[in-house]
PDB file of N, CA and C in Angstrom:
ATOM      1  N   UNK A   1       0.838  -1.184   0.000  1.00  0.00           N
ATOM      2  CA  UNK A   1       0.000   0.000   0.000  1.00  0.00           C
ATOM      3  C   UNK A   1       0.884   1.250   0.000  1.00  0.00           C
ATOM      4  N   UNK A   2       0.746   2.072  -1.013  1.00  0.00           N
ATOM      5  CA  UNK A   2       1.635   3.560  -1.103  1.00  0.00           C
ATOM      6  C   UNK A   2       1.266   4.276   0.122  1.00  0.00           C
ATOM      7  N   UNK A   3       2.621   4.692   1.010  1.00  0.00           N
ATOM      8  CA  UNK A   3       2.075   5.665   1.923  1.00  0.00           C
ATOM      9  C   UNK A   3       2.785   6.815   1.607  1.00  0.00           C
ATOM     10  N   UNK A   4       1.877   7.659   2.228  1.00  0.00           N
ATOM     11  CA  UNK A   4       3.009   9.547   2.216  1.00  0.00           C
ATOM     12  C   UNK A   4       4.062   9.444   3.056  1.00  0.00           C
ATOM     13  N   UNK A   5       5.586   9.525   3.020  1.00  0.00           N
ATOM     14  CA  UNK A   5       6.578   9.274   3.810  1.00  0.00           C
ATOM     15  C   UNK A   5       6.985  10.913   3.569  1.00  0.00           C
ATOM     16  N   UNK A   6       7.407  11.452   4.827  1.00  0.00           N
ATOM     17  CA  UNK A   6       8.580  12.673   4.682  1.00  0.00           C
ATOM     18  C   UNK A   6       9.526  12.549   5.192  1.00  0.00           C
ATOM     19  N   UNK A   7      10.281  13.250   4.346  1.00  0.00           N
ATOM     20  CA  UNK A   7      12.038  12.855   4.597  1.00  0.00           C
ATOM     21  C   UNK A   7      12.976  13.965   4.881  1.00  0.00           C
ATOM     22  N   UNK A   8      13.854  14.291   5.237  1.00  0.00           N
ATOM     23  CA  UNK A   8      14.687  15.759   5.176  1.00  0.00           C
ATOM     24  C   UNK A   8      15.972  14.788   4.700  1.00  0.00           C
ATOM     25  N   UNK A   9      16.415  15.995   3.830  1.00  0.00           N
ATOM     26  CA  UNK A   9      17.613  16.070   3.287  1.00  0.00           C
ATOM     27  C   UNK A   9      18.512  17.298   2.838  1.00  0.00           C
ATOM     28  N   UNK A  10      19.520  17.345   3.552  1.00  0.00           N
ATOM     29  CA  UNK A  10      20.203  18.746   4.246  1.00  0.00           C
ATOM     30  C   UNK A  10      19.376  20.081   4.580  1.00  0.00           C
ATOM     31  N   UNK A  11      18.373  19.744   5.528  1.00  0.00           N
ATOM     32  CA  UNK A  11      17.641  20.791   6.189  1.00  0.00           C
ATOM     33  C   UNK A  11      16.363  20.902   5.201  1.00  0.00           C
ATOM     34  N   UNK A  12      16.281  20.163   4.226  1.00  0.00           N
ATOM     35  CA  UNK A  12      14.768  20.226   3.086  1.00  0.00           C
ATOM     36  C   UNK A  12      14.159  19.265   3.019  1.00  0.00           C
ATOM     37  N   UNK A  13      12.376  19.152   3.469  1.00  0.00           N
ATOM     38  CA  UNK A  13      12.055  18.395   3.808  1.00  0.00           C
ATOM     39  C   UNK A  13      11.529  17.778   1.888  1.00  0.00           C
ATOM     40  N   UNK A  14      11.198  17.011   2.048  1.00  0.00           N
ATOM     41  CA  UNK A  14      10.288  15.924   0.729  1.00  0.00           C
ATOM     42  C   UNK A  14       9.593  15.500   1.293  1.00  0.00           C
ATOM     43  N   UNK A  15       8.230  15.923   0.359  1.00  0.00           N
ATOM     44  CA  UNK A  15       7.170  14.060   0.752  1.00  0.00           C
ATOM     45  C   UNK A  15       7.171  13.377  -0.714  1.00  0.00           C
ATOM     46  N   UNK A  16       7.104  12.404   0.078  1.00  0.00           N
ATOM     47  CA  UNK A  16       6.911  11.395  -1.175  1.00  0.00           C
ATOM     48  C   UNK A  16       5.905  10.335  -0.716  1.00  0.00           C
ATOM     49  N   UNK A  17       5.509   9.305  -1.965  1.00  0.00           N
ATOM     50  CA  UNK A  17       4.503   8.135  -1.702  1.00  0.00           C
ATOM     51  C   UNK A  17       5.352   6.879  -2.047  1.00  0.00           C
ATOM     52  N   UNK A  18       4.970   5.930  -1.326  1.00  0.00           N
ATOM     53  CA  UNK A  18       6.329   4.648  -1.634  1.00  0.00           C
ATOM     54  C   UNK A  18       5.597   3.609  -1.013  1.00  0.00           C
ATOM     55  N   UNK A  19       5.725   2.472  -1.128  1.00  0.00           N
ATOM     56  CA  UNK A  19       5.331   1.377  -0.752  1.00  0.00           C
ATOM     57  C   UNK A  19       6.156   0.920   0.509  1.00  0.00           C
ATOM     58  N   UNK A  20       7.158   1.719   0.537  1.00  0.00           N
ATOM     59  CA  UNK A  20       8.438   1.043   1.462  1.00  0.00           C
ATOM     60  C   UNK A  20       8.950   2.104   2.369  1.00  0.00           C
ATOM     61  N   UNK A  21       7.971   2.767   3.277  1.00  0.00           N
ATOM     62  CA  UNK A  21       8.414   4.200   3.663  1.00  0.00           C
ATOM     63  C   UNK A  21       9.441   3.949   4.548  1.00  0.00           C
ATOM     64  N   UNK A  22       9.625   2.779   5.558  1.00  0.00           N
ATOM     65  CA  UNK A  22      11.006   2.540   6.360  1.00  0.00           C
ATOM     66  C   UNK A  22      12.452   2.095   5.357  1.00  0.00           C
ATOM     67  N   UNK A  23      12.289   1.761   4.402  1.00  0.00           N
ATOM     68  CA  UNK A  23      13.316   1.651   3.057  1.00  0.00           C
ATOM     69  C   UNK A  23      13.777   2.926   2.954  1.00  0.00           C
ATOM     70  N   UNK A  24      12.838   3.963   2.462  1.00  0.00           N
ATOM     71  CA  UNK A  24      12.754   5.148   1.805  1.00  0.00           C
ATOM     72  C   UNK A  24      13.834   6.361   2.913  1.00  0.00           C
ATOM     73  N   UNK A  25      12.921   6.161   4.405  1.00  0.00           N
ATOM     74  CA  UNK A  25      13.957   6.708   5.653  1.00  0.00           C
ATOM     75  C   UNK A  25      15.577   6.035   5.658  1.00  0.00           C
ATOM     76  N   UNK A  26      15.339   4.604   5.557  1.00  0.00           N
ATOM     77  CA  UNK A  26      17.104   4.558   5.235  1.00  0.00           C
ATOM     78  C   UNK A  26      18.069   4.885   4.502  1.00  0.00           C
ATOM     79  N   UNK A  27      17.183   4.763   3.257  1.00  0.00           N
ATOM     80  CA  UNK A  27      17.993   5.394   2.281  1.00  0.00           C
ATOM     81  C   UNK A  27      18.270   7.024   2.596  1.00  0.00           C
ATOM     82  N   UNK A  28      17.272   7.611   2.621  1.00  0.00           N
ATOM     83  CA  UNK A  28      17.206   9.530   3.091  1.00  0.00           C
ATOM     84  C   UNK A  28      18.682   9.430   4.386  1.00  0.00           C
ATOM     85  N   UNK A  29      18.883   8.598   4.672  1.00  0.00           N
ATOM     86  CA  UNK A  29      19.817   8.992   5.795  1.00  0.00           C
ATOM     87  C   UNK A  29      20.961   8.775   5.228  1.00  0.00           C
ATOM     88  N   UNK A  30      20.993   7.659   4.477  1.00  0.00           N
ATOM     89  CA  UNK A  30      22.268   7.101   3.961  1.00  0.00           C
ATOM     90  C   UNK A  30      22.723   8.315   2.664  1.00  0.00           C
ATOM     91  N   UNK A  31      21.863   9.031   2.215  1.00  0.00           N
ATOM     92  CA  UNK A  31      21.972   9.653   1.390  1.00  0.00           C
ATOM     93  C   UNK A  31      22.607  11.554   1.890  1.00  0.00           C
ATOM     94  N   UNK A  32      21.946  11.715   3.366  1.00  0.00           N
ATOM     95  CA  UNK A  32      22.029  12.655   3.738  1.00  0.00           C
ATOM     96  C   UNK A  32      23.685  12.472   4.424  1.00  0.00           C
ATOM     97  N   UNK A  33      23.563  11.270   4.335  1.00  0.00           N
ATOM     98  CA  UNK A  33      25.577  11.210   5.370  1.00  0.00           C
ATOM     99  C   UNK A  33      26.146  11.062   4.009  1.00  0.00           C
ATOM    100  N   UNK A  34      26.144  10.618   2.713  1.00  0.00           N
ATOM    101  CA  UNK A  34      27.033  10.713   1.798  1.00  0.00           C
ATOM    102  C   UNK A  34      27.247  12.633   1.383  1.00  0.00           C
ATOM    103  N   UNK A  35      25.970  13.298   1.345  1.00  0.00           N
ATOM    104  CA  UNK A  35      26.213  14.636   1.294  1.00  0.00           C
ATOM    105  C   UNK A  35      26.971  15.250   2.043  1.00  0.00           C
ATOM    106  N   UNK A  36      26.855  14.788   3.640  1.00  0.00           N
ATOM    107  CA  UNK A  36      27.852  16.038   3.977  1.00  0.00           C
ATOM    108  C   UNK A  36      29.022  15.391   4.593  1.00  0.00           C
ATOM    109  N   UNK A  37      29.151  14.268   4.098  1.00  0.00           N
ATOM    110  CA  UNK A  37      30.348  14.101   3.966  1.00  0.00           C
ATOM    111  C   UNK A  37      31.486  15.091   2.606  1.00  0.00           C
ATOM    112  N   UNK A  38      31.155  14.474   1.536  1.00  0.00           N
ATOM    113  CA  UNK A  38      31.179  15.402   0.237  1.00  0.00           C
ATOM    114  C   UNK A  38      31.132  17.133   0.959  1.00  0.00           C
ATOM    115  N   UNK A  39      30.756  17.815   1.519  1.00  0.00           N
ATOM    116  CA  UNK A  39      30.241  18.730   2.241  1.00  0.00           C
ATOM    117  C   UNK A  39      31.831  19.209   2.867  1.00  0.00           C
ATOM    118  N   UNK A  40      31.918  18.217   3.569  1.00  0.00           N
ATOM    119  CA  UNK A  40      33.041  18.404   4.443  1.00  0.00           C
ATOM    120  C   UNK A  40      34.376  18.024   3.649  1.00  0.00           C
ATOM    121  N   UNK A  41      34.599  17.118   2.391  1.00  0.00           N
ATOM    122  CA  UNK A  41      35.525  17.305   1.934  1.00  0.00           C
ATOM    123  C   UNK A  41      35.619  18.717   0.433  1.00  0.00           C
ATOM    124  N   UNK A  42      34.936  18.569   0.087  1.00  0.00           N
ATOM    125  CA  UNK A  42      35.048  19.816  -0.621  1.00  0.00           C
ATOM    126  C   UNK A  42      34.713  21.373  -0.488  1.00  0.00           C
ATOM    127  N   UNK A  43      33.923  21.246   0.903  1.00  0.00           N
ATOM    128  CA  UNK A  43      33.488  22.667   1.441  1.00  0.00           C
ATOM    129  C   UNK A  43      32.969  23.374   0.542  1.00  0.00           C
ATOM    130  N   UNK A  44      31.805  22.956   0.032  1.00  0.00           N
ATOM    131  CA  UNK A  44      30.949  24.109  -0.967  1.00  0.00           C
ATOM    132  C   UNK A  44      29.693  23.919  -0.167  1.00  0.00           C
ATOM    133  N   UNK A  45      29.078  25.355  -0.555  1.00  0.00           N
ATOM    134  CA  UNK A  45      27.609  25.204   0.253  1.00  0.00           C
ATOM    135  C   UNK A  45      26.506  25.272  -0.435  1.00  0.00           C
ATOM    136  N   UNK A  46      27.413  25.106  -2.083  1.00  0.00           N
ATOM    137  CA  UNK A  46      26.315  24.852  -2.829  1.00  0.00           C
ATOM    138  C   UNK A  46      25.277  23.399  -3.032  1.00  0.00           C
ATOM    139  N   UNK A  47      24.399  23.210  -2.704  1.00  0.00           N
ATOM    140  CA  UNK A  47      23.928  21.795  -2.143  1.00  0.00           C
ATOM    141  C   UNK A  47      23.464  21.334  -3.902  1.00  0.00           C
ATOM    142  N   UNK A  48      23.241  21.561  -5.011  1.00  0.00           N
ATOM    143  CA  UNK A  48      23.066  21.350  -5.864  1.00  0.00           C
ATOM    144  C   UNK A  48      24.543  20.539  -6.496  1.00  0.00           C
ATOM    145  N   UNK A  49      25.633  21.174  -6.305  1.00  0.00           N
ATOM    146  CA  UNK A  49      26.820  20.841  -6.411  1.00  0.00           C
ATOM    147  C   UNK A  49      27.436  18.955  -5.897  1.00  0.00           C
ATOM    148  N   UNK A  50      27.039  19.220  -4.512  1.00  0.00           N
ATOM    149  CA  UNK A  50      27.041  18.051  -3.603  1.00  0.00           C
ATOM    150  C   UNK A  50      26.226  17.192  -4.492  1.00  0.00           C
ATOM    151  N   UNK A  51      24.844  17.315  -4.945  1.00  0.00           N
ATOM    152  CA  UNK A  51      23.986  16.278  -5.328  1.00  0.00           C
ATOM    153  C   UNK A  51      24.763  15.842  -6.492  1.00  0.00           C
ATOM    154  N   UNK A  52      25.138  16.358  -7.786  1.00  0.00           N
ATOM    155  CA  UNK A  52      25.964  15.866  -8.975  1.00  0.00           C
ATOM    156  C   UNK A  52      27.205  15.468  -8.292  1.00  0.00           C
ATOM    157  N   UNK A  53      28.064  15.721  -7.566  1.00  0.00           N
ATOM    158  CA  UNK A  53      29.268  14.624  -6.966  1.00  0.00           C
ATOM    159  C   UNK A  53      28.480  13.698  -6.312  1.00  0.00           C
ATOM    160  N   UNK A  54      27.976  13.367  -5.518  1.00  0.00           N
ATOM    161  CA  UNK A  54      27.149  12.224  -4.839  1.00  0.00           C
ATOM    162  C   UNK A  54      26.259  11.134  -5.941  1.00  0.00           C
ATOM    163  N   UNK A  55      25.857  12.392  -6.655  1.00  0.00           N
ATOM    164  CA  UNK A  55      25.295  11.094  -8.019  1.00  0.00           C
ATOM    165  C   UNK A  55      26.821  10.395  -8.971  1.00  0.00           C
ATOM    166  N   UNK A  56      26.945  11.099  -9.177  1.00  0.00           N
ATOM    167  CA  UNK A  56      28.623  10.571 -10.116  1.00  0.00           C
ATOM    168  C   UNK A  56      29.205   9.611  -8.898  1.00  0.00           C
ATOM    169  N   UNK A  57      29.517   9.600  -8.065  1.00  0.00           N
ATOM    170  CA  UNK A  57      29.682   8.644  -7.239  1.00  0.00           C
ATOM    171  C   UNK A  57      28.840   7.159  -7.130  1.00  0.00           C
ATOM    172  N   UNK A  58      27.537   7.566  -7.062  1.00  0.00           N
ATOM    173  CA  UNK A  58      26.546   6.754  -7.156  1.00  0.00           C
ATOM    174  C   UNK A  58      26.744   6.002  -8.454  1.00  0.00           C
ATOM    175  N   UNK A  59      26.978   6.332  -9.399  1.00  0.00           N
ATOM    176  CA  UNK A  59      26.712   5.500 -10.805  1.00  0.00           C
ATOM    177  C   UNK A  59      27.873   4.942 -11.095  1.00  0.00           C
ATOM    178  N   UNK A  60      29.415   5.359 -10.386  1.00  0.00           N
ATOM    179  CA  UNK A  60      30.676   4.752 -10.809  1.00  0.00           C
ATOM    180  C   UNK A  60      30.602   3.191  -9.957  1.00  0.00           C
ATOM    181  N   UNK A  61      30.018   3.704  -8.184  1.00  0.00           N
ATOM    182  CA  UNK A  61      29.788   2.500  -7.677  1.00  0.00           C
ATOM    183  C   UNK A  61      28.873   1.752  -8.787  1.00  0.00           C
ATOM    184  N   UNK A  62      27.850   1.810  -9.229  1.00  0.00           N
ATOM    185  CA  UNK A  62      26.884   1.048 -10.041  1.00  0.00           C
ATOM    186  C   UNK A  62      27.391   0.719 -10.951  1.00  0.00           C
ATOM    187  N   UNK A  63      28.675   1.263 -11.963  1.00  0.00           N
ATOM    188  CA  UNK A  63      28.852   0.636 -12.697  1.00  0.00           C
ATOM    189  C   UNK A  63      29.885  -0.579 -12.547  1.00  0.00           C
ATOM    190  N   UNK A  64      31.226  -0.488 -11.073  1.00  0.00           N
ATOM    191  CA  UNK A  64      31.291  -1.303 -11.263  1.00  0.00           C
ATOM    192  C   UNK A  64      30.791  -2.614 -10.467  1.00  0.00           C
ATOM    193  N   UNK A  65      29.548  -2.279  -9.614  1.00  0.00           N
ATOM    194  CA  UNK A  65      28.417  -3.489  -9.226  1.00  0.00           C
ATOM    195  C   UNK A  65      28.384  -4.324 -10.510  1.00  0.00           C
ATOM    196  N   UNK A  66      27.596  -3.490 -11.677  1.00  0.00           N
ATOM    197  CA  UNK A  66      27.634  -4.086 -13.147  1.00  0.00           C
ATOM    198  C   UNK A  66      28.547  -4.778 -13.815  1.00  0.00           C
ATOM    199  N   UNK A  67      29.655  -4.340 -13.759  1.00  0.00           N
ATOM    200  CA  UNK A  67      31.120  -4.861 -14.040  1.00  0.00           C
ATOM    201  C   UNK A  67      31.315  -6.354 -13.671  1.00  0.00           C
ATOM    202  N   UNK A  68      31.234  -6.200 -12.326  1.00  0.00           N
ATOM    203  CA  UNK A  68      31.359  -7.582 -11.430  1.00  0.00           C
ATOM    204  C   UNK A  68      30.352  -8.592 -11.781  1.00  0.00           C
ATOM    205  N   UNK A  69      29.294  -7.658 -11.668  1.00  0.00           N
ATOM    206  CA  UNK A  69      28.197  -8.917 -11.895  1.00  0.00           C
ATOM    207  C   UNK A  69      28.222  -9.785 -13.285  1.00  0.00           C
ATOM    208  N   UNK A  70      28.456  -8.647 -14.285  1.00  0.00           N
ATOM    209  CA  UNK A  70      29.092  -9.546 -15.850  1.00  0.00           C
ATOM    210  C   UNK A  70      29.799 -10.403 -15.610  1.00  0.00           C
ATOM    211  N   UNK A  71      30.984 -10.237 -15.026  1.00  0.00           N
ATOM    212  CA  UNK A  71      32.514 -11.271 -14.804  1.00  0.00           C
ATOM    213  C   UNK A  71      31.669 -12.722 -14.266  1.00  0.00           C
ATOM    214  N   UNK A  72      30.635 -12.207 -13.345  1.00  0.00           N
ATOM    215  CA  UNK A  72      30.073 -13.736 -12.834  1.00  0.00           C
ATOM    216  C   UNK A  72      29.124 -14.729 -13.578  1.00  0.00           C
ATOM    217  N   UNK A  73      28.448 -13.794 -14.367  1.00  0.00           N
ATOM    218  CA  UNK A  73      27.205 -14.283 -14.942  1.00  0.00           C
ATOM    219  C   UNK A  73      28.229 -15.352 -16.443  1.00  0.00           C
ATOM    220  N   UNK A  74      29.527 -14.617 -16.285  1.00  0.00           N
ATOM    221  CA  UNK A  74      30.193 -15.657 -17.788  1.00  0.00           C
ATOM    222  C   UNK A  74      30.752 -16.559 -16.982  1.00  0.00           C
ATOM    223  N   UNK A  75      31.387 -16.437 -15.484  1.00  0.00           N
ATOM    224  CA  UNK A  75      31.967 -17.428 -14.963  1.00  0.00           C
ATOM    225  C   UNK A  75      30.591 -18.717 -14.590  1.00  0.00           C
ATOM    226  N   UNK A  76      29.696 -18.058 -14.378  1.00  0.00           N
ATOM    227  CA  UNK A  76      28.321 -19.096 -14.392  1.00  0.00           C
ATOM    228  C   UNK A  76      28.232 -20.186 -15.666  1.00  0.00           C
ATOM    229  N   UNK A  77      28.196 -19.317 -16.663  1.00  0.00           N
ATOM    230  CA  UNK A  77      27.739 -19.895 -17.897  1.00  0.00           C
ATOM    231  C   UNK A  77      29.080 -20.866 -18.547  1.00  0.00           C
ATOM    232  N   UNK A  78      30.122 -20.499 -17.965  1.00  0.00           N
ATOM    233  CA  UNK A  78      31.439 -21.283 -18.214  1.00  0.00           C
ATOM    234  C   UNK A  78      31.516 -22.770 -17.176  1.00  0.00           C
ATOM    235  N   UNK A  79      30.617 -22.422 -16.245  1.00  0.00           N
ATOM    236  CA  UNK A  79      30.966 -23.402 -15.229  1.00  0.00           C
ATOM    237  C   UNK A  79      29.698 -24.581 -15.551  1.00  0.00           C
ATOM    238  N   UNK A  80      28.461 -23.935 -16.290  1.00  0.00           N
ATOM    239  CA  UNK A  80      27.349 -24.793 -16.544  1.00  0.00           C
ATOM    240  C   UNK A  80      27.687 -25.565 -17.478  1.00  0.00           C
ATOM    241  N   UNK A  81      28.600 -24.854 -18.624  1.00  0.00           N
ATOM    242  CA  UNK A  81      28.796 -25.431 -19.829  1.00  0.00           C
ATOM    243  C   UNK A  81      29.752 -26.888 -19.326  1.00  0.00           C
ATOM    244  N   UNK A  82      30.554 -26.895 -18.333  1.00  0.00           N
ATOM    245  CA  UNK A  82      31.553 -27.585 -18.137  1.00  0.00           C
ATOM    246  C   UNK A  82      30.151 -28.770 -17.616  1.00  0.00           C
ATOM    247  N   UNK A  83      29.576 -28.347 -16.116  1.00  0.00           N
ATOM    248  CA  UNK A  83      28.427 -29.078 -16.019  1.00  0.00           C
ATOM    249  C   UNK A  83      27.319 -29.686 -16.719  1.00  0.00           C
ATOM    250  N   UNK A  84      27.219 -29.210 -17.509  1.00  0.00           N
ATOM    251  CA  UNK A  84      25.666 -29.699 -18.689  1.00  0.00           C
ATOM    252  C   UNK A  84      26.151 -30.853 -19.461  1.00  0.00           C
ATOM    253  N   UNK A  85      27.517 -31.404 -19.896  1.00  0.00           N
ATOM    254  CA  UNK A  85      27.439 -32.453 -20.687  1.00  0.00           C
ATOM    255  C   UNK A  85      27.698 -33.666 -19.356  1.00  0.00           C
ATOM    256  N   UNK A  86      28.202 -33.578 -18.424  1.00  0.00           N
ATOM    257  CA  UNK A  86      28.066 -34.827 -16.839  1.00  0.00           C
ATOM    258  C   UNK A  86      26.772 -34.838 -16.829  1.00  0.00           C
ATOM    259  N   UNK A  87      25.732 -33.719 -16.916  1.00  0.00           N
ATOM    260  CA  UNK A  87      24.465 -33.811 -15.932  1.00  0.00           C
ATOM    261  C   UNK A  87      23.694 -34.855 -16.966  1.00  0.00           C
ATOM    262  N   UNK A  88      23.649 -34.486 -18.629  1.00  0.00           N
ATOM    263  CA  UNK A  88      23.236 -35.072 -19.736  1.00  0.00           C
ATOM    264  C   UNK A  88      23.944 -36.906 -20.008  1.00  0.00           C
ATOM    265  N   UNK A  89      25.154 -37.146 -19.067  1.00  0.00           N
ATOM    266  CA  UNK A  89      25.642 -38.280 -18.882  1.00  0.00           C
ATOM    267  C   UNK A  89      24.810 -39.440 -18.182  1.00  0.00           C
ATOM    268  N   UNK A  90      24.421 -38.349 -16.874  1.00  0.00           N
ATOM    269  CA  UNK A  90      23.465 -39.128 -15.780  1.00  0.00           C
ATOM    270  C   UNK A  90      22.503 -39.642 -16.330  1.00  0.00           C
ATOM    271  N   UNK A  91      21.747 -39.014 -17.600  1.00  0.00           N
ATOM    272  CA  UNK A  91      20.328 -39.349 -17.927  1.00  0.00           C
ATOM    273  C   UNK A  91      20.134 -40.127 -19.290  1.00  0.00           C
TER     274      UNK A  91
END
């Protein structure tokens, strides 16, 4: 069921609707400590600024989540291939 969740993030509140409003609070926190961290190493108080370094951050981690996860999905398919002609033995 969508509920109205509000959130603050660096002193600005959001509402939003989400199915997952205790998800939604973890993330808002986890999101609000990556800002001022960023905050505190680059000392700008431009908070628009913070959000594009925090996203570029966000998507390098994601890409190489993606990265990794490729490397496995061929080490899978390398390891089935080795498996699929034994399993086709059994039967």
């Amino acid at each position: 069921m969508v509920k109205p969740v509000e959130i603050e993030i660096l002193g600005k509140r959001y509402y939003l609707r989400t199915d997952e409003p205790e998800e939604l609070q973890k993330l808002a926190k986890v999101l609000e400590s990556q800002l001022e961290e960023l905050n505190e190493k680059y000392k700008t108080a431009e908070q628009h600024k913070l959000f594009v370094l925090n996203s570029l951050q966000i998507l390098k981690q994601l890409s190489e989540i993606s990265e990794k996860n490729r490397k496995l999905e061929e080490q899978l398919e390398q390891i089935n291939s080795l498996l699929e002609p034994e399993i086709t033995k059994e039967f």
